[in-house]
PDB file of N, CA and C in Angstrom:
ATOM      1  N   UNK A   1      14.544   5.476 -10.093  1.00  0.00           N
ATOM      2  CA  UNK A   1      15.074   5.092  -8.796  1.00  0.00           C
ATOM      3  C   UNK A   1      14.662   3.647  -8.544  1.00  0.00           C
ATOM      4  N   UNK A   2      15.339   3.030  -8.036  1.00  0.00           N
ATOM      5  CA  UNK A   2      15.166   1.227  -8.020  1.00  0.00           C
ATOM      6  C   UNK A   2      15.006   1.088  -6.497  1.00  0.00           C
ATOM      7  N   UNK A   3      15.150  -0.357  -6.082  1.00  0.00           N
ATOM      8  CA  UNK A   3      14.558  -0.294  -4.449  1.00  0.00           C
ATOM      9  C   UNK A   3      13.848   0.410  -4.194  1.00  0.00           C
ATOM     10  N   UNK A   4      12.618   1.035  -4.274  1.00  0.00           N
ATOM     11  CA  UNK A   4      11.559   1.632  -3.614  1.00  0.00           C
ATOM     12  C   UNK A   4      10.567   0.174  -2.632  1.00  0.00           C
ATOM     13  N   UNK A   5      10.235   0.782  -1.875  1.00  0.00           N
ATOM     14  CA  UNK A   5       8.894  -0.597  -1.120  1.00  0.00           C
ATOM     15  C   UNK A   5       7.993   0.434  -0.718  1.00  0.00           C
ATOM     16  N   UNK A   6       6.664  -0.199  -0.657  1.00  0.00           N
ATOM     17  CA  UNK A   6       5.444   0.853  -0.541  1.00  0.00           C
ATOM     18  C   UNK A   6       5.104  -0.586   0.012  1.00  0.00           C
ATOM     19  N   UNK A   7       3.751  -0.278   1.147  1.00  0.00           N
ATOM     20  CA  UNK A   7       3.311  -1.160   1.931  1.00  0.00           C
ATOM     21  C   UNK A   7       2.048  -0.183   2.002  1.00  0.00           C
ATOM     22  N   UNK A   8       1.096  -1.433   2.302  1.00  0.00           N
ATOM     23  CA  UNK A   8      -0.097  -0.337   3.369  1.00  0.00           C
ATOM     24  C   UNK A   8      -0.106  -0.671   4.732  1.00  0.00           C
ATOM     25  N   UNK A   9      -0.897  -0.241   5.402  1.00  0.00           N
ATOM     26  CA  UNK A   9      -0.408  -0.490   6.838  1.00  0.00           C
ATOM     27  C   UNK A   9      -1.894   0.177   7.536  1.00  0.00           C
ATOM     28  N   UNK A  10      -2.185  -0.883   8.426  1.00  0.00           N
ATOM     29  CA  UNK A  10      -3.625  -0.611   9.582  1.00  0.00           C
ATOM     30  C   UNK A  10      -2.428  -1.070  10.692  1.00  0.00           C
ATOM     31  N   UNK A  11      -3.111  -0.248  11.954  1.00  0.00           N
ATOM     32  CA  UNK A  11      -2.888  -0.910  13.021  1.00  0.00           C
ATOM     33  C   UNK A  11      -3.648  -2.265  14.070  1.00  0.00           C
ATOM     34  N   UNK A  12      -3.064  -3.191  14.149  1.00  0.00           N
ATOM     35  CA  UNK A  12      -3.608  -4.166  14.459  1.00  0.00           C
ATOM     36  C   UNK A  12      -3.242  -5.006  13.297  1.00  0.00           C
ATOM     37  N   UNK A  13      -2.814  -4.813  12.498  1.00  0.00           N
ATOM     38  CA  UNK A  13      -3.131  -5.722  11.012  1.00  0.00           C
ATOM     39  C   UNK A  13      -1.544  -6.220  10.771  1.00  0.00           C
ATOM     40  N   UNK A  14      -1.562  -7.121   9.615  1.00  0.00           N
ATOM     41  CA  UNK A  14      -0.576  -7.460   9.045  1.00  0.00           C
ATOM     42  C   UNK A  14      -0.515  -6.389   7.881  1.00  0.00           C
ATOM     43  N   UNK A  15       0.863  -6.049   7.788  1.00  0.00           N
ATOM     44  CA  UNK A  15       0.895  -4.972   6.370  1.00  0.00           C
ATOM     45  C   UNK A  15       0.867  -5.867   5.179  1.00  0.00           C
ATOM     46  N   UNK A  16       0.290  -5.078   3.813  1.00  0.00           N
ATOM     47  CA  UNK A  16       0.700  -5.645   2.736  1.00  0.00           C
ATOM     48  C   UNK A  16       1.602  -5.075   1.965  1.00  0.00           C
ATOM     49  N   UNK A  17       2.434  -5.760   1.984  1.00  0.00           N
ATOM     50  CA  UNK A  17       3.773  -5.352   0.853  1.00  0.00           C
ATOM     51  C   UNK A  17       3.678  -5.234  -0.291  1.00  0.00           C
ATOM     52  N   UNK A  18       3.934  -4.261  -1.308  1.00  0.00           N
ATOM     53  CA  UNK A  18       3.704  -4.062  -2.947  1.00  0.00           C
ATOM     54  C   UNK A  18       4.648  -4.755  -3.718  1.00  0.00           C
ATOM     55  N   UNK A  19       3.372  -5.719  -4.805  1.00  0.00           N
ATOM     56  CA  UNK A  19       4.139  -6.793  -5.503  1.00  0.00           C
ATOM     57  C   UNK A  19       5.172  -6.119  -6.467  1.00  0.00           C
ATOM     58  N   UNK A  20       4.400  -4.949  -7.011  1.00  0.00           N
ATOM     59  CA  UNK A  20       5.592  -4.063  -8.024  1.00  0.00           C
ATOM     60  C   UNK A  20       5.997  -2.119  -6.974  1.00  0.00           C
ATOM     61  N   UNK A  21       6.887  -1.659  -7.456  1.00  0.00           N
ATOM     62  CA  UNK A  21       6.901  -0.482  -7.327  1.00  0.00           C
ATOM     63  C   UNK A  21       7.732   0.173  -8.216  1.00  0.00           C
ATOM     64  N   UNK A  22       7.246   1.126  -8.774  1.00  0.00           N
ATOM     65  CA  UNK A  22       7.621   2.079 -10.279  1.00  0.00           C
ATOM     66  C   UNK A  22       7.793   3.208  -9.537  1.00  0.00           C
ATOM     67  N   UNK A  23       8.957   3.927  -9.947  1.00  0.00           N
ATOM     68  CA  UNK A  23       9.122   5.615  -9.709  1.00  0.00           C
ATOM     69  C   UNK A  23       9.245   6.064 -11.168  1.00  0.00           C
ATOM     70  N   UNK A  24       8.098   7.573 -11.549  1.00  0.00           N
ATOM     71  CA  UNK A  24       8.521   7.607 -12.347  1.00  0.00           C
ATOM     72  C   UNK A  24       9.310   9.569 -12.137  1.00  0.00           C
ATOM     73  N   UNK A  25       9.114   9.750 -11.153  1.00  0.00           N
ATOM     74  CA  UNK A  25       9.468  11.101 -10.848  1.00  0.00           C
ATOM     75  C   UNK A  25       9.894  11.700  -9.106  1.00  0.00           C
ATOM     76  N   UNK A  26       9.727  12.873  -8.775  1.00  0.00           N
ATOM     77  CA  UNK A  26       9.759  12.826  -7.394  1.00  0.00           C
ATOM     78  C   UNK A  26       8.583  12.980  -6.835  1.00  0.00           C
ATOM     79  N   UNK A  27       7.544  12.948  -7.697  1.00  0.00           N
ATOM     80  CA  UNK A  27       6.245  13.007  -7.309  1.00  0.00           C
ATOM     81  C   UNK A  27       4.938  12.195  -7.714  1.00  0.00           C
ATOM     82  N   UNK A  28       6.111  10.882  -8.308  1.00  0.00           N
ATOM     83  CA  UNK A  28       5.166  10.108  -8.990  1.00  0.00           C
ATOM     84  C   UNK A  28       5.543   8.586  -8.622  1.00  0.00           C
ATOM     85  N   UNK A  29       4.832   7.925  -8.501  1.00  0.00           N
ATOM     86  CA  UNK A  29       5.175   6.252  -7.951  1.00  0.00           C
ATOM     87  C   UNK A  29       3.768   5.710  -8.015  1.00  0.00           C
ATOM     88  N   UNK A  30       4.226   4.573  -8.798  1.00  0.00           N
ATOM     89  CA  UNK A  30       2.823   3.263  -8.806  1.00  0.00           C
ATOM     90  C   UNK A  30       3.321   2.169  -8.071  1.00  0.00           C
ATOM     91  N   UNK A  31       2.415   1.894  -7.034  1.00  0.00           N
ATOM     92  CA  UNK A  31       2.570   0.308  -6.371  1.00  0.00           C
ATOM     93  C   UNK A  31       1.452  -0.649  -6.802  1.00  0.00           C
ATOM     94  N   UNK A  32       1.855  -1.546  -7.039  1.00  0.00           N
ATOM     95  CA  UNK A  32       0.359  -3.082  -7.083  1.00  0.00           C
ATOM     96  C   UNK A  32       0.497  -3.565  -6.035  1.00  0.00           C
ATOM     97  N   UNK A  33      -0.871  -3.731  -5.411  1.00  0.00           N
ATOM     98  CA  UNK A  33      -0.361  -5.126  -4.645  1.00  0.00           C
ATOM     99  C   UNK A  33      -1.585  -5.696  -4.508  1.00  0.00           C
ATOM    100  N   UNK A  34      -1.202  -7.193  -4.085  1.00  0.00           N
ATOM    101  CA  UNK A  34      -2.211  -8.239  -3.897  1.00  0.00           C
ATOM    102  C   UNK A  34      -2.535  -8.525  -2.533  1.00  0.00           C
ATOM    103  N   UNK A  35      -3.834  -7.699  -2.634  1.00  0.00           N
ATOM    104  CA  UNK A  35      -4.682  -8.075  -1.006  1.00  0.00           C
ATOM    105  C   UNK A  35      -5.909  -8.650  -0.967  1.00  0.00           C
ATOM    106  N   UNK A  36      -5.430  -9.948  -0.076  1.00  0.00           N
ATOM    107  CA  UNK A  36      -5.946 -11.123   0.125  1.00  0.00           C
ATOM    108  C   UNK A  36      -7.680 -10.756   0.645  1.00  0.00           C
ATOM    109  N   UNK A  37      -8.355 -11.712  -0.073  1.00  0.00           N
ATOM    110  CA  UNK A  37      -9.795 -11.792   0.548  1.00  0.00           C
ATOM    111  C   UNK A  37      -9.795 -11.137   1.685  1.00  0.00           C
ATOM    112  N   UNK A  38      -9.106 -11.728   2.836  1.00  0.00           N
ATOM    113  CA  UNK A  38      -9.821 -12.188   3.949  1.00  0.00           C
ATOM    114  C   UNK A  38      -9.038 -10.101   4.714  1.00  0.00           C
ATOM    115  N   UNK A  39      -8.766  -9.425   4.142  1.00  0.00           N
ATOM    116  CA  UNK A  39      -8.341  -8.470   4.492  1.00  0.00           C
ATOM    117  C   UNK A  39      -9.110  -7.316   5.074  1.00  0.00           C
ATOM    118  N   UNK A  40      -8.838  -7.097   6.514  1.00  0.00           N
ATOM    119  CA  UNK A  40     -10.211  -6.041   7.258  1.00  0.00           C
ATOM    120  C   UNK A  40     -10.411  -4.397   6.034  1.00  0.00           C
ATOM    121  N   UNK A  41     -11.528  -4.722   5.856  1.00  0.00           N
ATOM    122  CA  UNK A  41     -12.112  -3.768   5.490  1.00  0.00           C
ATOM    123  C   UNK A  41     -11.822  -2.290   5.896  1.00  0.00           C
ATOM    124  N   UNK A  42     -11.931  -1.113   5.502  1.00  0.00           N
ATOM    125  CA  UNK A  42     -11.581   0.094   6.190  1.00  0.00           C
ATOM    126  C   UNK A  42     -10.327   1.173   5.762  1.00  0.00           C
ATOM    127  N   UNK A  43      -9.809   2.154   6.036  1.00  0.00           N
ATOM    128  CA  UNK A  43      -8.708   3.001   5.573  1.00  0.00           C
ATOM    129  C   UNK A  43      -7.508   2.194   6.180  1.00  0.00           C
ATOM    130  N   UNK A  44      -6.234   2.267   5.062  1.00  0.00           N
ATOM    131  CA  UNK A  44      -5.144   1.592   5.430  1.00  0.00           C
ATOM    132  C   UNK A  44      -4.375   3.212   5.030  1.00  0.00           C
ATOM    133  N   UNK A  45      -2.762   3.224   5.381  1.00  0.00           N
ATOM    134  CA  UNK A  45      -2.444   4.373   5.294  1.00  0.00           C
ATOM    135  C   UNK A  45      -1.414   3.800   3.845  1.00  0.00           C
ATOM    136  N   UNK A  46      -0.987   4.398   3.273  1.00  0.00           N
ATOM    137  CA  UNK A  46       0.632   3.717   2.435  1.00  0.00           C
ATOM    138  C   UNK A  46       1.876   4.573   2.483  1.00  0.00           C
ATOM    139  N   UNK A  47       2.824   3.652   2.781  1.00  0.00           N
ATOM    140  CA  UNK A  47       4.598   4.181   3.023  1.00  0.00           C
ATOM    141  C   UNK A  47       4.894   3.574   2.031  1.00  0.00           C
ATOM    142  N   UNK A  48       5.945   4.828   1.331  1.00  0.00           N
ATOM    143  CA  UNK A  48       6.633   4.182   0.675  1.00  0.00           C
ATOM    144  C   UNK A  48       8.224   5.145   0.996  1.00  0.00           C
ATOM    145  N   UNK A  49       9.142   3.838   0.794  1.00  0.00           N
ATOM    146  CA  UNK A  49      10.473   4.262   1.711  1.00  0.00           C
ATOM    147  C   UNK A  49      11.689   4.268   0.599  1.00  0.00           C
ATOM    148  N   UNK A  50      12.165   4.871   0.679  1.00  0.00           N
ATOM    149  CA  UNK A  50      12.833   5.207  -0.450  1.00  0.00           C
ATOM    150  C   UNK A  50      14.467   3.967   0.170  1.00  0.00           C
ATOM    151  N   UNK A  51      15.279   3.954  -1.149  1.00  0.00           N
ATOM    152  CA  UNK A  51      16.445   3.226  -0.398  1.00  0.00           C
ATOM    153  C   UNK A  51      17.607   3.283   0.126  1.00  0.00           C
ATOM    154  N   UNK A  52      17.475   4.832   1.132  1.00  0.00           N
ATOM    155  CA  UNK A  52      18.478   5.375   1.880  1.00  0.00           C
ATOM    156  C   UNK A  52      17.561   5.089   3.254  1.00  0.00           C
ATOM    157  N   UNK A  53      15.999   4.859   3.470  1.00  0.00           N
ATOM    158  CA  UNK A  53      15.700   4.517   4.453  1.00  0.00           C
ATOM    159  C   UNK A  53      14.655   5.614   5.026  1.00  0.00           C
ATOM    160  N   UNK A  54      14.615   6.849   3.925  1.00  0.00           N
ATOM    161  CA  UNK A  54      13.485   7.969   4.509  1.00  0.00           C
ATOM    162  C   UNK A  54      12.335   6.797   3.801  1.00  0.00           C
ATOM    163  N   UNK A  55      11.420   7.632   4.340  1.00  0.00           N
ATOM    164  CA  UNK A  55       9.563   7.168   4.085  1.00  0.00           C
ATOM    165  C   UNK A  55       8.985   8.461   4.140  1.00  0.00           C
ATOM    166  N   UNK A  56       7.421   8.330   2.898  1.00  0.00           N
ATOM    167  CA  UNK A  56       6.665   9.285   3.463  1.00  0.00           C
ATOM    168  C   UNK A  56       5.699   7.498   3.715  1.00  0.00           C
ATOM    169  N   UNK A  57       4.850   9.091   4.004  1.00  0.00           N
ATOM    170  CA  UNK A  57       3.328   8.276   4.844  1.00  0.00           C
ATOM    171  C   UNK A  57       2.056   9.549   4.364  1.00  0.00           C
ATOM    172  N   UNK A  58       1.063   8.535   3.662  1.00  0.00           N
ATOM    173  CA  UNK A  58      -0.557   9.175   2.943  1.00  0.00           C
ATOM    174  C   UNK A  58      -1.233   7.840   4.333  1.00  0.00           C
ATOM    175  N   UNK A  59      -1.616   8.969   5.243  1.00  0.00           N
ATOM    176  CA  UNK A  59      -2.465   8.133   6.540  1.00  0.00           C
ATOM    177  C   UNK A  59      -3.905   7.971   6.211  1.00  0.00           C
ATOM    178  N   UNK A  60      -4.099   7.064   5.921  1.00  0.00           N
ATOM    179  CA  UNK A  60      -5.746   6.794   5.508  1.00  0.00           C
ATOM    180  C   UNK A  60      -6.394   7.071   4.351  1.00  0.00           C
ATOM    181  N   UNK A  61      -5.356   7.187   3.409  1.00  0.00           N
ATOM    182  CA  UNK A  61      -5.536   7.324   1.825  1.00  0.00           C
ATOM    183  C   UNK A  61      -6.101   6.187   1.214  1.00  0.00           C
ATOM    184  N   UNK A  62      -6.103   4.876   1.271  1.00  0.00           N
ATOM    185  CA  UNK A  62      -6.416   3.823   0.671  1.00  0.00           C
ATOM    186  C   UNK A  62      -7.340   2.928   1.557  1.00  0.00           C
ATOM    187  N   UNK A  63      -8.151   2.490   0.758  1.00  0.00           N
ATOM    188  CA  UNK A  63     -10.074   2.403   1.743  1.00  0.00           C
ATOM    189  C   UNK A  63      -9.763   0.851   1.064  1.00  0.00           C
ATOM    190  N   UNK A  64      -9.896  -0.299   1.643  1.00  0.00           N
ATOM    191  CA  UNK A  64     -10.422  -1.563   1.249  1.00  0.00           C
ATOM    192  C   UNK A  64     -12.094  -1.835   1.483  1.00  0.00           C
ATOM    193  N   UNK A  65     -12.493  -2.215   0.553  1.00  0.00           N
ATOM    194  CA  UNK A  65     -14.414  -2.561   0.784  1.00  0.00           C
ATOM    195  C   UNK A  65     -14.411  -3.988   0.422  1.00  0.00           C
ATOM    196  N   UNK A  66     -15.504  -3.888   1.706  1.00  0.00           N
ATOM    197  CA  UNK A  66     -15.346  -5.626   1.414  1.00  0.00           C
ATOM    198  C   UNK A  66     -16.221  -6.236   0.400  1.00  0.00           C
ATOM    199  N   UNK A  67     -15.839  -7.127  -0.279  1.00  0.00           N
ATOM    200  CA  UNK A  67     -16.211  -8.479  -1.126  1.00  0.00           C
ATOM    201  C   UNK A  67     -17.625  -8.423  -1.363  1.00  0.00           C
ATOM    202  N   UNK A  68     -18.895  -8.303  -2.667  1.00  0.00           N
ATOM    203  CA  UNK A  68     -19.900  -8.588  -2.463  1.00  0.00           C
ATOM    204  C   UNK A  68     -20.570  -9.590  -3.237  1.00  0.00           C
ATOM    205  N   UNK A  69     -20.988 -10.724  -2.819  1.00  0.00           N
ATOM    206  CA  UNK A  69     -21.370 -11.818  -3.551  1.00  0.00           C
ATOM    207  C   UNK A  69     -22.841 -11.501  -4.073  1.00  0.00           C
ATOM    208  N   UNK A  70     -22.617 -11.689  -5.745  1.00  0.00           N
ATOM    209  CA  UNK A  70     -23.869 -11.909  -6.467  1.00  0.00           C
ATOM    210  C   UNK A  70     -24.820 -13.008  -6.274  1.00  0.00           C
ATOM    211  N   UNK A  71     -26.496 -12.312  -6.015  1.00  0.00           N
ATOM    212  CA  UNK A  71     -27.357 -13.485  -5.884  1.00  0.00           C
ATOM    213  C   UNK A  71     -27.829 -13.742  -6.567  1.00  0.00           C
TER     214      UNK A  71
END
């Protein structure tokens, strides 16, 4: 299936949009994406919307931790 978009999504936040998205089944999909340093820490949820315009939604499935600099 082609056109897929998967995003994550906090409220308050800017979403990040997935640089790739792969379907390889109806129960299978890989997204990448590139999230920036400066990105709040914490559970983001991810949609991914198929290209008739349904979406699911995994609410608080994906945890960002923040950055830890070696001393």
């Amino acid at each position: 299936m082609s056109n897929l978009t998967a995003l994550l999504r906090q409220s308050g936040q800017t979403s990040i949009k997935a640089t790739t998205v792969s379907w390889y089944s109806s129960k299978s999909v890989t997204a990448t994406f590139d999230i920036p340093n400066s990105t709040k820490v914490g559970p983001w949820d991810i949609v991914v919307t198929n290209p008739n315009g349904l979406s699911g939604e995994l609410a608080n499935y994906f945890t960002i931790r923040g950055n830890e600099t070696e001393k």
